[in-house]
PDB file of N, CA and C in Angstrom:
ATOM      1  N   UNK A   1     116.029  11.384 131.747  1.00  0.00           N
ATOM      2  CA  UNK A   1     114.758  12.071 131.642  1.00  0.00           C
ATOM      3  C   UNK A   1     114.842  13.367 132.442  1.00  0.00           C
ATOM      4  N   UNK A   2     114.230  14.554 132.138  1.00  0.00           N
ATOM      5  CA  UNK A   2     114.273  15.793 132.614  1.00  0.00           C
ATOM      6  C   UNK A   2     112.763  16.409 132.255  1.00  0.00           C
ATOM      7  N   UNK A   3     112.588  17.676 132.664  1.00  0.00           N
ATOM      8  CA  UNK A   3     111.577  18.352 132.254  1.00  0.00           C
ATOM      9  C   UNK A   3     111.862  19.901 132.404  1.00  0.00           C
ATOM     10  N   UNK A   4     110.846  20.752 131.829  1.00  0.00           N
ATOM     11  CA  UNK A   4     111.795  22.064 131.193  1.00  0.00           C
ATOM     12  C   UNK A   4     111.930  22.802 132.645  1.00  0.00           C
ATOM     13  N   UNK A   5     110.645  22.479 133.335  1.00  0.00           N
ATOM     14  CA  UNK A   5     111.374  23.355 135.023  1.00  0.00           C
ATOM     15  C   UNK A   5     112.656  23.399 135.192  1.00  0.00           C
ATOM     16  N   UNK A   6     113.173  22.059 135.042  1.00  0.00           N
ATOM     17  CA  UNK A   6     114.207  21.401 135.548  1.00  0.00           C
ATOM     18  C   UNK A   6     116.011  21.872 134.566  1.00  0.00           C
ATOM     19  N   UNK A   7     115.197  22.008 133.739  1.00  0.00           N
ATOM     20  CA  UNK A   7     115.959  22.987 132.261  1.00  0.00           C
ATOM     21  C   UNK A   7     116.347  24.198 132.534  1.00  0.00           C
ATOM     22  N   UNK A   8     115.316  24.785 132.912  1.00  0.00           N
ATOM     23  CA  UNK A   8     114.939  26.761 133.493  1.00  0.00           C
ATOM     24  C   UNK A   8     115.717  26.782 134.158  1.00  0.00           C
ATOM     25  N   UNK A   9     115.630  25.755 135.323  1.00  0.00           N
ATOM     26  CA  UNK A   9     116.012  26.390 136.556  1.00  0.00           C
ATOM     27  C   UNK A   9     118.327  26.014 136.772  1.00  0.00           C
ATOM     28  N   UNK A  10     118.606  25.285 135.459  1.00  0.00           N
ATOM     29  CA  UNK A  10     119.842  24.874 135.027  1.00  0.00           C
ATOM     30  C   UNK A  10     120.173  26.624 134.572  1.00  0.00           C
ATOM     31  N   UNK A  11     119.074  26.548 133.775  1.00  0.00           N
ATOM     32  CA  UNK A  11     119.646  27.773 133.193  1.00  0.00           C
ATOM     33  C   UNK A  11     119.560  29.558 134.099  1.00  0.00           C
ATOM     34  N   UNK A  12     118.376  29.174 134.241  1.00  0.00           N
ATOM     35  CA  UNK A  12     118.626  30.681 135.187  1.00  0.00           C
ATOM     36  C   UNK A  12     119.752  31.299 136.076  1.00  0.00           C
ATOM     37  N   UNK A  13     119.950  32.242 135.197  1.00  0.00           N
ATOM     38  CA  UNK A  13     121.268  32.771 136.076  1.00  0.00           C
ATOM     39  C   UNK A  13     122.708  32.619 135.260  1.00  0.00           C
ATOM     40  N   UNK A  14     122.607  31.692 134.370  1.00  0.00           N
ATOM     41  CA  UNK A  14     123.923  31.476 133.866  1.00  0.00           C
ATOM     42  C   UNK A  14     123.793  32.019 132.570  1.00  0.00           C
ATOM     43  N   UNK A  15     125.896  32.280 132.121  1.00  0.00           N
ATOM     44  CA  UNK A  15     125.591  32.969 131.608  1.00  0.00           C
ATOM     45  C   UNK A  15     125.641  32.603 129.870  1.00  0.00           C
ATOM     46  N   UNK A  16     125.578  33.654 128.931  1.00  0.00           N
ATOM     47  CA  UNK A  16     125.307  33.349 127.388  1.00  0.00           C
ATOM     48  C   UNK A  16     125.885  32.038 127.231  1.00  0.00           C
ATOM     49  N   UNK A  17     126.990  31.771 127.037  1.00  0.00           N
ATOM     50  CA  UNK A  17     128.470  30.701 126.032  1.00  0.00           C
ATOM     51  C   UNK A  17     128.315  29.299 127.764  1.00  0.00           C
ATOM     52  N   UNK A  18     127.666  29.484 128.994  1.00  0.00           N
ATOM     53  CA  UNK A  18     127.668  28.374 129.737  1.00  0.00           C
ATOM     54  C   UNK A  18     126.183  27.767 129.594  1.00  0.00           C
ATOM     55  N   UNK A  19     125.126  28.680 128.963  1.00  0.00           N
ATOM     56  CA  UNK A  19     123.582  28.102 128.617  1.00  0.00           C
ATOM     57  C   UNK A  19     123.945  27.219 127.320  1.00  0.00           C
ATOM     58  N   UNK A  20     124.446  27.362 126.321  1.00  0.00           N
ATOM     59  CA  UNK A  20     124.628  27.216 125.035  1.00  0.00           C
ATOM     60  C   UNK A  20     125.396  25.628 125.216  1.00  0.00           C
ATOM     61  N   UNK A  21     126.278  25.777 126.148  1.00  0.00           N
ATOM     62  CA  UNK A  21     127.270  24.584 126.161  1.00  0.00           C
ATOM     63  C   UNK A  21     125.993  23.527 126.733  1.00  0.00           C
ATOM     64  N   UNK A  22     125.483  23.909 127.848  1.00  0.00           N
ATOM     65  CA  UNK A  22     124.235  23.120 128.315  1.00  0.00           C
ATOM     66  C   UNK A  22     123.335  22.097 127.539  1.00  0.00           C
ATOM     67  N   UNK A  23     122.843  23.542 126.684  1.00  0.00           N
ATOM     68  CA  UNK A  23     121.837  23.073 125.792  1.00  0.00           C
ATOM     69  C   UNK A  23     122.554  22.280 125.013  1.00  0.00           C
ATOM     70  N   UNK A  24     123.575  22.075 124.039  1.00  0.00           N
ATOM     71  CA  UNK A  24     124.399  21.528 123.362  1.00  0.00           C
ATOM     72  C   UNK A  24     125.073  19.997 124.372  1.00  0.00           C
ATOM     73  N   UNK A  25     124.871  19.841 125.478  1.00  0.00           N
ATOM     74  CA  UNK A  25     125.170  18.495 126.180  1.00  0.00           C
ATOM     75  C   UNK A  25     123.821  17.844 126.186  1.00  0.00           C
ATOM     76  N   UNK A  26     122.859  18.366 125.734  1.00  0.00           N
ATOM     77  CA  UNK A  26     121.428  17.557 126.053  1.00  0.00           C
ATOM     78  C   UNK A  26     121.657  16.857 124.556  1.00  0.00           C
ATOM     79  N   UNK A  27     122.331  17.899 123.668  1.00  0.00           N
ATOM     80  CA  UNK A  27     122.534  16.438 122.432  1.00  0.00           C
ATOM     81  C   UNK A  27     123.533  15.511 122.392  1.00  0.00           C
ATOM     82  N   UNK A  28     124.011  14.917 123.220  1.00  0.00           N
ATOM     83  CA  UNK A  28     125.085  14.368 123.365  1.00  0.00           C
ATOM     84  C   UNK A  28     124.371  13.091 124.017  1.00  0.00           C
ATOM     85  N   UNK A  29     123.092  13.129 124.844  1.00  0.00           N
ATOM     86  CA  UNK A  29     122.359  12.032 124.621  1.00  0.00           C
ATOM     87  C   UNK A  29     121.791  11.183 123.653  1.00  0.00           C
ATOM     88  N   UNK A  30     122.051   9.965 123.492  1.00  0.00           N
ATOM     89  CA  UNK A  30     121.241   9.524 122.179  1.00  0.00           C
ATOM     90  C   UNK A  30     119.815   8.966 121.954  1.00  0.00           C
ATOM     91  N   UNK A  31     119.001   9.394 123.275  1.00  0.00           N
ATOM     92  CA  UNK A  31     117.784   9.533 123.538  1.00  0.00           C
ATOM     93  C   UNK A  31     117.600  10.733 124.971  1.00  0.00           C
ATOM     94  N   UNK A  32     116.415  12.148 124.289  1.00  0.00           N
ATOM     95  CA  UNK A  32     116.225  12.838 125.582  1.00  0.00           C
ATOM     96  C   UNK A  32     114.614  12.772 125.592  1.00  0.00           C
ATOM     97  N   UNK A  33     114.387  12.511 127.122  1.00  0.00           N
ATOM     98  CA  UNK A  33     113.039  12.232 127.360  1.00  0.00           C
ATOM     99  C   UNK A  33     112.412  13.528 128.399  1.00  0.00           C
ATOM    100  N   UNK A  34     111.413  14.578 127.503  1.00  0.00           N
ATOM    101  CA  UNK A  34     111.406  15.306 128.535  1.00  0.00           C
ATOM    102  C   UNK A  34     109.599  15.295 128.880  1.00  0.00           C
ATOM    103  N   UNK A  35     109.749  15.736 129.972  1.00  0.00           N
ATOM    104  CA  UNK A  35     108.255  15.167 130.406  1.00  0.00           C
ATOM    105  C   UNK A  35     107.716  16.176 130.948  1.00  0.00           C
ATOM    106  N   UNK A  36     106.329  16.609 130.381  1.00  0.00           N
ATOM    107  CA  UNK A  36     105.363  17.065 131.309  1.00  0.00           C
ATOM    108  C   UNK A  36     105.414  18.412 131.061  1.00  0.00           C
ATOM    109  N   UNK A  37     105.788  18.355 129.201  1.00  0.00           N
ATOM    110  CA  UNK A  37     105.871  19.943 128.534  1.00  0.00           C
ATOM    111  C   UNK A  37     104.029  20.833 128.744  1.00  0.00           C
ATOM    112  N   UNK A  38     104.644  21.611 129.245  1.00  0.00           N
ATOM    113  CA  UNK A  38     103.224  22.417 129.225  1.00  0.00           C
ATOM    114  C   UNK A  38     103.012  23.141 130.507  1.00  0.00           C
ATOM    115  N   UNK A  39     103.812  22.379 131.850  1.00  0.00           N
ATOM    116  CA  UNK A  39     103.723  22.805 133.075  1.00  0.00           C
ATOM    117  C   UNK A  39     104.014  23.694 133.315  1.00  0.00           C
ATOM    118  N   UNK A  40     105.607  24.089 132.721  1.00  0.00           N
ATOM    119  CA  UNK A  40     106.430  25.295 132.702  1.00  0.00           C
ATOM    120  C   UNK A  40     105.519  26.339 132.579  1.00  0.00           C
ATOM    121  N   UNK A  41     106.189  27.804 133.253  1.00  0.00           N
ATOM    122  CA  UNK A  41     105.494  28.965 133.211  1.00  0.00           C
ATOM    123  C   UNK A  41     105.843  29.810 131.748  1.00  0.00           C
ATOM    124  N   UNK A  42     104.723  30.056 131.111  1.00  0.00           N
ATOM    125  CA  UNK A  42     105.206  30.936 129.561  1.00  0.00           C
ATOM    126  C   UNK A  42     105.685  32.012 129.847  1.00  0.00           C
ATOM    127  N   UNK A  43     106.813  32.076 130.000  1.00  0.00           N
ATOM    128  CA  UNK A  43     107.197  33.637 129.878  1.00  0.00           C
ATOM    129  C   UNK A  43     107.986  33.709 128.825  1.00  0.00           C
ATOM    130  N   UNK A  44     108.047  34.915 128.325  1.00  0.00           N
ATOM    131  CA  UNK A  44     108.961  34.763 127.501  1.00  0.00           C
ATOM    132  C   UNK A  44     110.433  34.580 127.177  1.00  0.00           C
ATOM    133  N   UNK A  45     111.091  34.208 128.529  1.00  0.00           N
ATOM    134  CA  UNK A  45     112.409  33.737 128.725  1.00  0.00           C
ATOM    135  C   UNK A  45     112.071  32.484 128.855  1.00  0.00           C
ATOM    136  N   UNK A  46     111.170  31.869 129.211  1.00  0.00           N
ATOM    137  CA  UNK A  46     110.676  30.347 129.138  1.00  0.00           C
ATOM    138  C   UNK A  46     110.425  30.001 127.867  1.00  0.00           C
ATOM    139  N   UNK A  47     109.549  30.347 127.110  1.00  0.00           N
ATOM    140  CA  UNK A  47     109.163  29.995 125.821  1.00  0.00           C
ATOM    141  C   UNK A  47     110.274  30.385 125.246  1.00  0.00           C
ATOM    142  N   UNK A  48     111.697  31.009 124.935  1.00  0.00           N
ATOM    143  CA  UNK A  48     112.681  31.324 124.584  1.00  0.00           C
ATOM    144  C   UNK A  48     113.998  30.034 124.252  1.00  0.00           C
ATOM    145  N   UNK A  49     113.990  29.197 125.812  1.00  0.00           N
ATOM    146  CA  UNK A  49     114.916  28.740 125.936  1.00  0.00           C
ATOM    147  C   UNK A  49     114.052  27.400 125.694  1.00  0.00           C
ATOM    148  N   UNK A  50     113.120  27.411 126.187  1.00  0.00           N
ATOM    149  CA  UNK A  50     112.153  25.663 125.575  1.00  0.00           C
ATOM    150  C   UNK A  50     112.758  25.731 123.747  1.00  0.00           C
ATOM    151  N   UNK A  51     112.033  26.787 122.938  1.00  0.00           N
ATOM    152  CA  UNK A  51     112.957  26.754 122.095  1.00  0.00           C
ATOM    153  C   UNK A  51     113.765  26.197 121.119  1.00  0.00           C
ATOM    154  N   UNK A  52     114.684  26.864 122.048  1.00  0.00           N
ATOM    155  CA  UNK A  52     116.410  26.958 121.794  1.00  0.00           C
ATOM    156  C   UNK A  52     116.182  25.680 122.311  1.00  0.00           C
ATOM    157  N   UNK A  53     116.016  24.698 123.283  1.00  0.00           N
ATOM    158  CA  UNK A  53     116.349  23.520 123.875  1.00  0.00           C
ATOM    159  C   UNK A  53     115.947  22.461 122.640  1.00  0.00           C
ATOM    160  N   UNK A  54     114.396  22.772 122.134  1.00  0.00           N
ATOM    161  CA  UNK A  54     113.677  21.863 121.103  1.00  0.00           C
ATOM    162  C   UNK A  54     114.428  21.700 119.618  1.00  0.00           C
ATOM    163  N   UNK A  55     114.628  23.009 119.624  1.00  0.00           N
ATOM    164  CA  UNK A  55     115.309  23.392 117.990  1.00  0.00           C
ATOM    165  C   UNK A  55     116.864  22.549 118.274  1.00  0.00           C
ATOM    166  N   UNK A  56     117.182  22.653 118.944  1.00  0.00           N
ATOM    167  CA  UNK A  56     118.951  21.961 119.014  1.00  0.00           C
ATOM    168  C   UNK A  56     118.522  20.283 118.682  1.00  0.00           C
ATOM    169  N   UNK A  57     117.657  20.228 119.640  1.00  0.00           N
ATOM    170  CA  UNK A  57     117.425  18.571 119.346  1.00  0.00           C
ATOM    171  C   UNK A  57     117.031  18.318 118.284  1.00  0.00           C
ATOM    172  N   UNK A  58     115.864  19.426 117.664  1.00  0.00           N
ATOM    173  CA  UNK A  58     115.735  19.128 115.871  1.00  0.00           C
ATOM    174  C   UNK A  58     116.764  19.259 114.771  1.00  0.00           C
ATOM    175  N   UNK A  59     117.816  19.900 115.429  1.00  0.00           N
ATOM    176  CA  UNK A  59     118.766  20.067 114.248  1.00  0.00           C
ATOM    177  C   UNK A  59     119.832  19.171 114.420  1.00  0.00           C
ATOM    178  N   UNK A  60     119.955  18.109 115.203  1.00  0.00           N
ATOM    179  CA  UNK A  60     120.896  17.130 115.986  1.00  0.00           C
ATOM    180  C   UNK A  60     120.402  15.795 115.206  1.00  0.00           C
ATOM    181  N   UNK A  61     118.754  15.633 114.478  1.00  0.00           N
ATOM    182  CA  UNK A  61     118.381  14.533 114.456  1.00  0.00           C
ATOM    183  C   UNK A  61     118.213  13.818 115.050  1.00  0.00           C
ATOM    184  N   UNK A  62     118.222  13.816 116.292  1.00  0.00           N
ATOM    185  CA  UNK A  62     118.115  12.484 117.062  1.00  0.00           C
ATOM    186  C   UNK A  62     117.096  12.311 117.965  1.00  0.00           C
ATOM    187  N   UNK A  63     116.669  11.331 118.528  1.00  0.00           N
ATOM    188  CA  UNK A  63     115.600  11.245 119.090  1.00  0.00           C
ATOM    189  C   UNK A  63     115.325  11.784 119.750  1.00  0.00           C
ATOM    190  N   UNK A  64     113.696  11.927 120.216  1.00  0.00           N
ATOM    191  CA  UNK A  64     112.838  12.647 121.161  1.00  0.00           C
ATOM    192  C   UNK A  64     111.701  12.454 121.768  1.00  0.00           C
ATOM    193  N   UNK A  65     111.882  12.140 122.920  1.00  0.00           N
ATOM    194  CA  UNK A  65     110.260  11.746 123.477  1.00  0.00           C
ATOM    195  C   UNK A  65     109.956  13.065 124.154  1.00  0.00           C
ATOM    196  N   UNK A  66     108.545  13.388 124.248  1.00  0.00           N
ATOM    197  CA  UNK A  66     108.071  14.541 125.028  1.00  0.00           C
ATOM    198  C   UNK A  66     106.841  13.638 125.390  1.00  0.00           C
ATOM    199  N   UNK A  67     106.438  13.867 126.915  1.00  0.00           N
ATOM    200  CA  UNK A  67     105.222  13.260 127.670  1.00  0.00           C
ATOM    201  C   UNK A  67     104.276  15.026 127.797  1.00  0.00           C
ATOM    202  N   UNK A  68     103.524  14.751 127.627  1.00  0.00           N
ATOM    203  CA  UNK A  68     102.374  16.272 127.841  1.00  0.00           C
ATOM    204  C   UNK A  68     100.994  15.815 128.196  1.00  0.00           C
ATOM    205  N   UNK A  69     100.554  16.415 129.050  1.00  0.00           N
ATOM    206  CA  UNK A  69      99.275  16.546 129.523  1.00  0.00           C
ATOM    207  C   UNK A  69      98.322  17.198 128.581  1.00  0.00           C
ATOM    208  N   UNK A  70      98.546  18.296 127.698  1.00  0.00           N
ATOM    209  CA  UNK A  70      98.288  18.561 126.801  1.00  0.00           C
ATOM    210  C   UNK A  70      97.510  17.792 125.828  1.00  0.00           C
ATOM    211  N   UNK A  71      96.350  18.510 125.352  1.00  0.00           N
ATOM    212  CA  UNK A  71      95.368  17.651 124.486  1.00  0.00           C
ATOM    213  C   UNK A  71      96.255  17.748 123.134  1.00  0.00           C
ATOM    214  N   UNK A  72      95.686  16.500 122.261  1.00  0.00           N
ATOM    215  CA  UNK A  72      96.050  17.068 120.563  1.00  0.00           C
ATOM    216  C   UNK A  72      95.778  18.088 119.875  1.00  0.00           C
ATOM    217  N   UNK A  73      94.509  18.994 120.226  1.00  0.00           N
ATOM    218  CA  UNK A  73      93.853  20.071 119.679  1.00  0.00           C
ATOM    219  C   UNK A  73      95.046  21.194 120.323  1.00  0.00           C
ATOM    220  N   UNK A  74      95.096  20.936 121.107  1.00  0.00           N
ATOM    221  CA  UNK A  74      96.038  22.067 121.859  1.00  0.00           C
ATOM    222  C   UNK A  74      97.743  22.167 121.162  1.00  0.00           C
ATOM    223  N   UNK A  75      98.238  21.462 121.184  1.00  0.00           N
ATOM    224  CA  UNK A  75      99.537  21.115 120.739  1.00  0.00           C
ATOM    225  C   UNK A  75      99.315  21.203 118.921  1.00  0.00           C
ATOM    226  N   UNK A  76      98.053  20.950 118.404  1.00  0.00           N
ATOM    227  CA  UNK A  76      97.676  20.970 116.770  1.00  0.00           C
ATOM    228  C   UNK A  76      97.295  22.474 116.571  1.00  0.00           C
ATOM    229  N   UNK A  77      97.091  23.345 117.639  1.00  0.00           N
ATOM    230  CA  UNK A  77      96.290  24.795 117.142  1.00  0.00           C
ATOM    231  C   UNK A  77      96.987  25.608 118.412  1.00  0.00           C
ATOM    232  N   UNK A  78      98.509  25.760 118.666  1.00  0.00           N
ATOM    233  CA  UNK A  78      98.655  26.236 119.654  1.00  0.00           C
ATOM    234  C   UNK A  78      98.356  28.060 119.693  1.00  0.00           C
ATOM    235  N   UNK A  79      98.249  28.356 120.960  1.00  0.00           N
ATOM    236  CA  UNK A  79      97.615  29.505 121.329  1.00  0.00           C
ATOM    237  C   UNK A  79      98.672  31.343 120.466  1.00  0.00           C
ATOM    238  N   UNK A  80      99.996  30.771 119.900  1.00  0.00           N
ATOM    239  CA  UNK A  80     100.551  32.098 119.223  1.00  0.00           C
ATOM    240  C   UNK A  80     101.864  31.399 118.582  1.00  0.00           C
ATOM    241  N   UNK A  81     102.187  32.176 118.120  1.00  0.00           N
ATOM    242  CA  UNK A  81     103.879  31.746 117.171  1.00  0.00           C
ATOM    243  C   UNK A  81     104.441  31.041 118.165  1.00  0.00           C
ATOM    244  N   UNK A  82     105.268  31.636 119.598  1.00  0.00           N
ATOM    245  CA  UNK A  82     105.971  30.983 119.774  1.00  0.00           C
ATOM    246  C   UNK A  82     106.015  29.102 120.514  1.00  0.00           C
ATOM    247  N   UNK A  83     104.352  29.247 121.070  1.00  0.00           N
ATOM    248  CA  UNK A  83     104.202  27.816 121.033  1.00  0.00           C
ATOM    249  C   UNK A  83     104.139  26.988 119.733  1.00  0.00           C
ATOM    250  N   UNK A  84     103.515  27.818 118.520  1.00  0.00           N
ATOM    251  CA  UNK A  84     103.146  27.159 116.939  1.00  0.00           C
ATOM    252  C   UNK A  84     104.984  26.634 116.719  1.00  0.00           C
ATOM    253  N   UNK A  85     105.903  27.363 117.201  1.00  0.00           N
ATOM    254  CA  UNK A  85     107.300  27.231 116.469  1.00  0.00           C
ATOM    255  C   UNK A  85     107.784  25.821 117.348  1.00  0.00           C
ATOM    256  N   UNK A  86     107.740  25.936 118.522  1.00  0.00           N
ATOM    257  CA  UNK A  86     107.925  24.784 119.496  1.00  0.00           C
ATOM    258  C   UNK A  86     107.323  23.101 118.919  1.00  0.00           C
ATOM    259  N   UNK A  87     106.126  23.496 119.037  1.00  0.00           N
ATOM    260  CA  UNK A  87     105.191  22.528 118.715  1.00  0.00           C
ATOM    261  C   UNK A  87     105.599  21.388 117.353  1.00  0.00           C
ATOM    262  N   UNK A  88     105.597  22.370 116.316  1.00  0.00           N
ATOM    263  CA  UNK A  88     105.970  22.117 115.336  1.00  0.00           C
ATOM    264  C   UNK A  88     107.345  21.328 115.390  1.00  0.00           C
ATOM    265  N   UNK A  89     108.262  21.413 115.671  1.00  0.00           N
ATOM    266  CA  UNK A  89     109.399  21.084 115.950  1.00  0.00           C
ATOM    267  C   UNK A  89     109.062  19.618 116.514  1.00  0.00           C
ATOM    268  N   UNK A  90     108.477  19.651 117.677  1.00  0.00           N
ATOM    269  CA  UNK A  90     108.138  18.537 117.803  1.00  0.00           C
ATOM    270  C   UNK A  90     107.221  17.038 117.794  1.00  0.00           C
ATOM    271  N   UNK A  91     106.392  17.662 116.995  1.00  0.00           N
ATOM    272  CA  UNK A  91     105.936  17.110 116.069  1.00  0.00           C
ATOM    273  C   UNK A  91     106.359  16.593 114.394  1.00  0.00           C
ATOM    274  N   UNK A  92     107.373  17.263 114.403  1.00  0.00           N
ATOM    275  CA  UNK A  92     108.448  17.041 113.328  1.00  0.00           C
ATOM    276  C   UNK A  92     109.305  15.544 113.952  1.00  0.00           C
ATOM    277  N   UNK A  93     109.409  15.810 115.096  1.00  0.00           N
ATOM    278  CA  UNK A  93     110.672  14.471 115.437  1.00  0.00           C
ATOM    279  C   UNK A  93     110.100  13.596 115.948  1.00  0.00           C
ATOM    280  N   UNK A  94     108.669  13.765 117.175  1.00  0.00           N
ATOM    281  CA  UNK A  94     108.051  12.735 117.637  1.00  0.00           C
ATOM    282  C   UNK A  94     107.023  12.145 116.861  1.00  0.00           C
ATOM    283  N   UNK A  95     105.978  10.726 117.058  1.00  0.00           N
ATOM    284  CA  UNK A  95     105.099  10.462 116.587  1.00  0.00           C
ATOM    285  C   UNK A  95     104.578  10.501 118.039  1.00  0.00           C
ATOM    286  N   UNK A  96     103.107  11.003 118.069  1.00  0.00           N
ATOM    287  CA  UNK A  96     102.120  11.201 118.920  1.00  0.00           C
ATOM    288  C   UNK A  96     101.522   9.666 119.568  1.00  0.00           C
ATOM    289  N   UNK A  97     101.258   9.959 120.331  1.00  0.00           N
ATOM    290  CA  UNK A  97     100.594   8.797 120.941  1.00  0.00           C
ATOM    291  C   UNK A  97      99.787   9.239 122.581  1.00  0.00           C
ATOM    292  N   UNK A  98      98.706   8.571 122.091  1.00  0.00           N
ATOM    293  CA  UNK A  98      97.465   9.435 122.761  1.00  0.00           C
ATOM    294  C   UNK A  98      97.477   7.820 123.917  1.00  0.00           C
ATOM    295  N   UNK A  99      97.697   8.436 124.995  1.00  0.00           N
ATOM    296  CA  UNK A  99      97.121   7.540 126.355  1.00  0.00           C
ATOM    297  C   UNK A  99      95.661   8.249 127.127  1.00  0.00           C
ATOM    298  N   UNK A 100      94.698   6.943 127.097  1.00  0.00           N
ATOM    299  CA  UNK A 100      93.796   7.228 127.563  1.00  0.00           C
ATOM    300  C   UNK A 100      93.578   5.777 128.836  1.00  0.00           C
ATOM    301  N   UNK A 101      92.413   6.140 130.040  1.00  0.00           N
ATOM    302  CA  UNK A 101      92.244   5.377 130.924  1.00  0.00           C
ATOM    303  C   UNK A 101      92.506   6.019 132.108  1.00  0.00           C
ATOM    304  N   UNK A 102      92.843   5.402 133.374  1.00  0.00           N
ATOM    305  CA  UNK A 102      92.850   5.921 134.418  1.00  0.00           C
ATOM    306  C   UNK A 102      94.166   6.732 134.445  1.00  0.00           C
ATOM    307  N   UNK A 103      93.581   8.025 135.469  1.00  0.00           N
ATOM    308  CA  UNK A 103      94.912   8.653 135.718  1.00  0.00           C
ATOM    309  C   UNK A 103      95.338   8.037 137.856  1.00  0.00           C
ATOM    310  N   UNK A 104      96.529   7.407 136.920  1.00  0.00           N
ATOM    311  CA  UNK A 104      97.086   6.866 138.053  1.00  0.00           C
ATOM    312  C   UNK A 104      97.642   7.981 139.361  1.00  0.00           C
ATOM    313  N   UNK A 105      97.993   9.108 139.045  1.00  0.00           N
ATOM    314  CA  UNK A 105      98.643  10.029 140.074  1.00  0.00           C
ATOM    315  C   UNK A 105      97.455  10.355 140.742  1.00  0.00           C
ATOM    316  N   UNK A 106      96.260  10.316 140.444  1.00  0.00           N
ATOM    317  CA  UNK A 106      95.086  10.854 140.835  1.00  0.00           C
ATOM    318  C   UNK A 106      94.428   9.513 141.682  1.00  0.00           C
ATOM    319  N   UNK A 107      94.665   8.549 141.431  1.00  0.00           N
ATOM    320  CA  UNK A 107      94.504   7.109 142.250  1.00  0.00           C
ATOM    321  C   UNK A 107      95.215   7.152 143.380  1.00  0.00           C
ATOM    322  N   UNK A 108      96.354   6.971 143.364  1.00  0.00           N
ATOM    323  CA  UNK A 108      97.277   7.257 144.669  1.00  0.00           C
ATOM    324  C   UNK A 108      97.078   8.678 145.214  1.00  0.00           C
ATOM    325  N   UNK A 109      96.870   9.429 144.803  1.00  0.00           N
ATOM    326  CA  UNK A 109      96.814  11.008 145.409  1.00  0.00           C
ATOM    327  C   UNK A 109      95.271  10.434 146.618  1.00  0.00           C
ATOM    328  N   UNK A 110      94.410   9.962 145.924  1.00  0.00           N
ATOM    329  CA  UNK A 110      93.267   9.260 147.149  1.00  0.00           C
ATOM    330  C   UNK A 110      93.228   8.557 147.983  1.00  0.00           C
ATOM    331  N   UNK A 111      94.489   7.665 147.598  1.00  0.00           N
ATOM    332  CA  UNK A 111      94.622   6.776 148.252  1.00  0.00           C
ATOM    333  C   UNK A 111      95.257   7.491 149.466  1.00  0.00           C
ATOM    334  N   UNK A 112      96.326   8.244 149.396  1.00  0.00           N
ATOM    335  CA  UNK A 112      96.857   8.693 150.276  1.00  0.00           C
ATOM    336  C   UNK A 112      95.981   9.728 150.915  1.00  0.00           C
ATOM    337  N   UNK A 113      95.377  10.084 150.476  1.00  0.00           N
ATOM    338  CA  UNK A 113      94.307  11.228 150.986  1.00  0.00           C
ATOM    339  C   UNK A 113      93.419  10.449 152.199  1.00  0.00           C
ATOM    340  N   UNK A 114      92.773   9.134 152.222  1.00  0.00           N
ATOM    341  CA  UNK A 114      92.236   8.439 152.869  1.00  0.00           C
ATOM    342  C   UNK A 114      93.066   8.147 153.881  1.00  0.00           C
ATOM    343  N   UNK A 115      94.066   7.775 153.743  1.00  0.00           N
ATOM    344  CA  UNK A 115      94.643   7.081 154.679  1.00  0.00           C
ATOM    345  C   UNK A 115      95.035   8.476 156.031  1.00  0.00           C
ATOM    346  N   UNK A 116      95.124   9.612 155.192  1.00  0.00           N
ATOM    347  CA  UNK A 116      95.606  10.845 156.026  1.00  0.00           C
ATOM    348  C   UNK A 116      94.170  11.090 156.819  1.00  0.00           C
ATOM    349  N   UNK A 117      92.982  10.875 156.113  1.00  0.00           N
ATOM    350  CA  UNK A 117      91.734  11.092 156.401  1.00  0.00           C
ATOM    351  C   UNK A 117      91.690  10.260 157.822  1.00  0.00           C
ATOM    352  N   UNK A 118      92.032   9.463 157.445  1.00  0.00           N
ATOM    353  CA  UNK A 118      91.764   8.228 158.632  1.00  0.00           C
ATOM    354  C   UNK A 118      92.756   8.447 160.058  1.00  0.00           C
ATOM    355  N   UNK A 119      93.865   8.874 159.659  1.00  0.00           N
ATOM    356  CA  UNK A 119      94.715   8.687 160.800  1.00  0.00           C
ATOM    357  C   UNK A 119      94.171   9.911 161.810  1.00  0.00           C
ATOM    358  N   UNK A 120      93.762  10.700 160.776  1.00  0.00           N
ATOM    359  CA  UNK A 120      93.324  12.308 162.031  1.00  0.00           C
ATOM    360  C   UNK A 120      92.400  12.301 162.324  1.00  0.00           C
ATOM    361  N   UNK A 121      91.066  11.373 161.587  1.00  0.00           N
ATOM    362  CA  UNK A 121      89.844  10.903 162.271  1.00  0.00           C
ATOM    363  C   UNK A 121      90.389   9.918 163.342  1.00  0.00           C
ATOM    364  N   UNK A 122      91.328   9.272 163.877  1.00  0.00           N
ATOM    365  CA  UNK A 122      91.394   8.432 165.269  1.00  0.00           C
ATOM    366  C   UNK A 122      92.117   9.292 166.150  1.00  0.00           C
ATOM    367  N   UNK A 123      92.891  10.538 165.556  1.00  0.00           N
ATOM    368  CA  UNK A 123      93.214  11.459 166.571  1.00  0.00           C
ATOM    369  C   UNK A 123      92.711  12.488 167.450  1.00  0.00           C
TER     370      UNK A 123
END
């Protein structure tokens, strides 16, 4: 499992024919799970290589999970071409699946918040 920060920041800096080989080892998995599309910053060297990363996996056939915070309306009507080209792509390989209920990171984020609350209220 990876996520595209985590992609970017592989790639930044390196060069044409060592990005390419990269991107081309992510199909060499026979499941890639990337999580938490949407976080990344749009730039257009970001939206470039997301991409190039999505399109390889669509033309590889092979599986794809993407986790997004992202609503359905959002990902169904994205904001210009180059998210519409992304999107599409993956929605081509994934089937959607909508989780609803508590958000757990936001449970523990309180939890821990209290407990920090507490220790500096006895200090």
């Amino acid at each position: 499992m990876t996520n595209f920060p985590s992609i970017l920041n592989r790639l930044t800096g390196v060069f044409a024919e060592d990005r390419a080989t990269f991107i081309a080892s992510l199909d060499d998995y026979s499941l890639l799970v990337i999580d938490d599309l949407g976080v990344e910053r749009s730039t257009e060297y970001a939206m470039e290589q997301m991409f190039t990363v999505i399109d390889s996996r669509y033309r590889s056939k092979k599986p794809l999970i993407v986790t997004t915070n992202l609503k359905p309306e959002e990902i169904k009507n994205p904001p210009d071409l180059a998210h519409a080209r992304i999107y599409d792509r993956i929605l081509e390989r994934c089937a959607p699946v909508l989780f609803s209920g508590k958000n757990l990171r936001e449970e523990g984020a309180m939890a821990t918040k209290a407990v920090a609350k507490e220790i500096v209220s006895k200090g």
